[in-house]
Protein backbone atom coordinates (compact mmCIF):
# COMPACT_ATOMS: atom_id res chain seq x y z
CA UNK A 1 -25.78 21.61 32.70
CA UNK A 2 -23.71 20.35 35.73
CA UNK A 3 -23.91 17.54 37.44
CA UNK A 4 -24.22 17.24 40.95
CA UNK A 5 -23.99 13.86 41.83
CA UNK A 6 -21.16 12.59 43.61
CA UNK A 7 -20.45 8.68 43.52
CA UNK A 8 -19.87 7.58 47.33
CA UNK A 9 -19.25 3.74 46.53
CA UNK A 10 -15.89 2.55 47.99
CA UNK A 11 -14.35 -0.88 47.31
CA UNK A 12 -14.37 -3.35 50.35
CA UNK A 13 -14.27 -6.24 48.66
CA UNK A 14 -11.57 -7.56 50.72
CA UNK A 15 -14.52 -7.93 53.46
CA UNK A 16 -17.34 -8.58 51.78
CA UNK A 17 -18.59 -11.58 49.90
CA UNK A 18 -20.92 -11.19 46.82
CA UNK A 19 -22.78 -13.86 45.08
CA UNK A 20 -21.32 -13.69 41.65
CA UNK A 21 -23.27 -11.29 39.41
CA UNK A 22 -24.51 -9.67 41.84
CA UNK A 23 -23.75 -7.63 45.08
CA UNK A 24 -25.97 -8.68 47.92
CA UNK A 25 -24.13 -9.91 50.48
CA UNK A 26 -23.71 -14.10 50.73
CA UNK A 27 -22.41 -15.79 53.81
CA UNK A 28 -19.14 -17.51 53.30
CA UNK A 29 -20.58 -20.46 54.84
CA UNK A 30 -23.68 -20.28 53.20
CA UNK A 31 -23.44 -22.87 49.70
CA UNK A 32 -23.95 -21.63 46.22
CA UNK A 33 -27.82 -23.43 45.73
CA UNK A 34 -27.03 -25.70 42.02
CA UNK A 35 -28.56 -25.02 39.43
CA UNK A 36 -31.42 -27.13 37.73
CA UNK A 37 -31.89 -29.20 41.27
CA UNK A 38 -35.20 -29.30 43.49
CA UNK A 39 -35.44 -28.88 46.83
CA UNK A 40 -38.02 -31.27 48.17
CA UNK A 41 -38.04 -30.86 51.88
CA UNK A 42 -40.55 -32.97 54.00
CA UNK A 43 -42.62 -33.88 50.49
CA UNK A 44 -39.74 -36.44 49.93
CA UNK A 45 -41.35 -38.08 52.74
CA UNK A 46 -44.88 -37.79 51.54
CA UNK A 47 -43.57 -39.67 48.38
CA UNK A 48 -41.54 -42.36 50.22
CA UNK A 49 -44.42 -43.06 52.34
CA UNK A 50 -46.30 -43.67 48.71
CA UNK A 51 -44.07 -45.63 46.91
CA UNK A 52 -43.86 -48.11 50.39
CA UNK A 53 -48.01 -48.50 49.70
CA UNK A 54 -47.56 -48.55 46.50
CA UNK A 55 -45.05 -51.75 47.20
CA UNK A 56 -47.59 -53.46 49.96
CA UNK A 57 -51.09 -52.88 47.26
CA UNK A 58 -48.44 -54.81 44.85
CA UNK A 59 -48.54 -57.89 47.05
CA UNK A 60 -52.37 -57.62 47.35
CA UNK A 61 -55.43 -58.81 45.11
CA UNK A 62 -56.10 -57.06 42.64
CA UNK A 63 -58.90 -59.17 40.51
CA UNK A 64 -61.65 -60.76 41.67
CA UNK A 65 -59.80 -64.08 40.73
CA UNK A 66 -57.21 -63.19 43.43
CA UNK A 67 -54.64 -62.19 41.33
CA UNK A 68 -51.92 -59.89 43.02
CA UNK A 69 -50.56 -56.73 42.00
CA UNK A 70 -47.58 -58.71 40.84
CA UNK A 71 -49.21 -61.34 39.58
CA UNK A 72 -51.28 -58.60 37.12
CA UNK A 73 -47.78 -57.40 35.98
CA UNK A 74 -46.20 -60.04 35.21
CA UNK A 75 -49.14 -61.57 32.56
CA UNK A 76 -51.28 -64.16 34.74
CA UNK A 77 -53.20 -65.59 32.19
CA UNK A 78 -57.54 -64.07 32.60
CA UNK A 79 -56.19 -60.69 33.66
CA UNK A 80 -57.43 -57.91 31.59
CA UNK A 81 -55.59 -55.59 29.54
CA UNK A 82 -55.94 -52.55 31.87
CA UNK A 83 -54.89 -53.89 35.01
CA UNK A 84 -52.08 -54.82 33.68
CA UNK A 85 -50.88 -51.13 31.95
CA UNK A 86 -52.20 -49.78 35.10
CA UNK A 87 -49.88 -51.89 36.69
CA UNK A 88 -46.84 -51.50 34.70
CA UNK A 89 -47.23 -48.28 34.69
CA UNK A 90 -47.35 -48.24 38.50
CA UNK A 91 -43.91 -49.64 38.49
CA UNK A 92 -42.27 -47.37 35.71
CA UNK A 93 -43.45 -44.05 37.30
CA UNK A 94 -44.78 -44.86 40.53
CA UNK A 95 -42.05 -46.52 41.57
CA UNK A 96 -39.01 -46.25 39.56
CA UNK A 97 -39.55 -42.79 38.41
CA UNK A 98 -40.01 -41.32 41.95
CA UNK A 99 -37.35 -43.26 42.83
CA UNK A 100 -34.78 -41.41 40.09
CA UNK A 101 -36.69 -38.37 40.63
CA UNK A 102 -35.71 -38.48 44.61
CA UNK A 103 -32.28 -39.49 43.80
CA UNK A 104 -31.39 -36.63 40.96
CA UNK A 105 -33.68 -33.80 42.28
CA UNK A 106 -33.98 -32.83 38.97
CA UNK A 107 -36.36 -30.51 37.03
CA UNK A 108 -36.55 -32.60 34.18
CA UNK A 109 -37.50 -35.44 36.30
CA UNK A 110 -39.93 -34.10 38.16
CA UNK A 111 -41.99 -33.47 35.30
CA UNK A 112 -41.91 -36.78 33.40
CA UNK A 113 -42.82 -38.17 36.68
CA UNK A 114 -45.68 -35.77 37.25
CA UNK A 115 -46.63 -36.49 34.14
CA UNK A 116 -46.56 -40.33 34.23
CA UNK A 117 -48.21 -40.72 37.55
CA UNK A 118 -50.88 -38.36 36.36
CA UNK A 119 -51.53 -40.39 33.36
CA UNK A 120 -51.06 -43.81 35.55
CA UNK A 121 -53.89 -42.57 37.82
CA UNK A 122 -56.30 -41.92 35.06
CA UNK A 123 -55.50 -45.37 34.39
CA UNK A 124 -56.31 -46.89 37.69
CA UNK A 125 -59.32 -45.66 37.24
CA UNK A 126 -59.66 -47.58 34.04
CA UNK A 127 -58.53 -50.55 35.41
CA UNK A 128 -61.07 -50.33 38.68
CA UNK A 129 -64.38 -49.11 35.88
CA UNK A 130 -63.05 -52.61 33.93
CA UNK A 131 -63.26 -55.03 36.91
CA UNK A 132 -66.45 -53.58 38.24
CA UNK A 133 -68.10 -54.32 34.50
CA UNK A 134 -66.47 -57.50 33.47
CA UNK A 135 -67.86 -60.84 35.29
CA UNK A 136 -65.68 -61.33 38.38
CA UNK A 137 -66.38 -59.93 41.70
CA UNK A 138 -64.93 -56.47 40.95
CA UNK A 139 -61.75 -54.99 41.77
CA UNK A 140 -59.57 -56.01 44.89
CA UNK A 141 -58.18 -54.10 47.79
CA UNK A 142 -54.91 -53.85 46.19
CA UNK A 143 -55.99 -52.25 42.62
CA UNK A 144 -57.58 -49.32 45.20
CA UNK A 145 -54.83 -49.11 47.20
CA UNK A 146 -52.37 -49.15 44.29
CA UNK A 147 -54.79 -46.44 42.90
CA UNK A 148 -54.67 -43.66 45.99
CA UNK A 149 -51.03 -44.12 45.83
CA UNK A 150 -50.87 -43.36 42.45
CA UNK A 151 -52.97 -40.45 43.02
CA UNK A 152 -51.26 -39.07 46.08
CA UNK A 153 -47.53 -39.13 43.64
CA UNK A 154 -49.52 -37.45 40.95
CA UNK A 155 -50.46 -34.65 43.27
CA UNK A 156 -46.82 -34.30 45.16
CA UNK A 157 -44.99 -34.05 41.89
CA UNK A 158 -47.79 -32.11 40.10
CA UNK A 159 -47.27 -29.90 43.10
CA UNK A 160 -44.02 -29.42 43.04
CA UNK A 161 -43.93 -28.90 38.49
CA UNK A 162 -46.24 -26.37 39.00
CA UNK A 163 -44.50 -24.69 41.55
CA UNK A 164 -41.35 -24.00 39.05
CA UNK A 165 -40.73 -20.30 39.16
């Protein structure tokens, strides 16, 4: 048996650029993506935007005794437990963790974060089903505001953990 087949490939590599292990064609101005970093496009904006409401529910009431956002976090004495971890937990992931997780644009990040604002929304809701049935006039603008916040980082990084190829 013979074979036929003749191998046409010549080297131009003088001409060409190739993207490492492969051979498709790369633009020389075009930047090698890194590796392990997320792109986040206009959703960074979506999560700023958050974080900023996030901030303004924090200077809000919370309780029906007027306590704000702050005020919860920082132990005013009559606040309930869940407030409070709803509130803490605000800061750590709402705030600070979107915060590293814009800065790094890192995998790993983005799913702690996901993570920690789901688990912070659950939470909220917590906190609001606690004011409603303990003896004070029910939650205050800022625990529901704090709350869609909360929800609206769990979805953007949920969004973009799940979209991990």
């Amino acid at each position: 048996m013979t074979d036929n087949h003749t191998d046409n490939h010549t080297d131009n590599h003088a001409d060409s650029h190739t993207d490492g292990d492969t051979d498709a064609p790369r633009s020389p101005a075009a930047p090698a993506a890194a590796p392990g970093k997320v792109d986040f496009g206009a959703g960074a904006l979506v999560a700023a935007v958050a974080v900023l409401v996030l901030l303004l529910a924090a200077v809000l009431p919370w309780t029906g005794l007027g306590a704000s956002g702050w005020e919860v976090v920082l132990g005013r004495p009559g606040v309930t437990g869940l407030p409070r971890l709803f509130g803490t937990l605000a800061v750590v992931f709402g705030v600070v963790g979107t915060a590293v997780t814009l800065l790094t644009a890192r995998w790993p990040a983005v799913f702690v974060t996901a993570a920690g604002c789901t688990i912070t929304s659950v939470t909220g809701l917590w906190a609001i089903w606690s004011q409603n049935t303990s003896a004070g006039t029910g939650p205050g603008v800022g625990l529901w505001l704090a709350l869609l916040a909360m929800i609206v980082l769990a979805a953007r990084w949920a969004s973009y953990a799940f979209s991990r190829r």
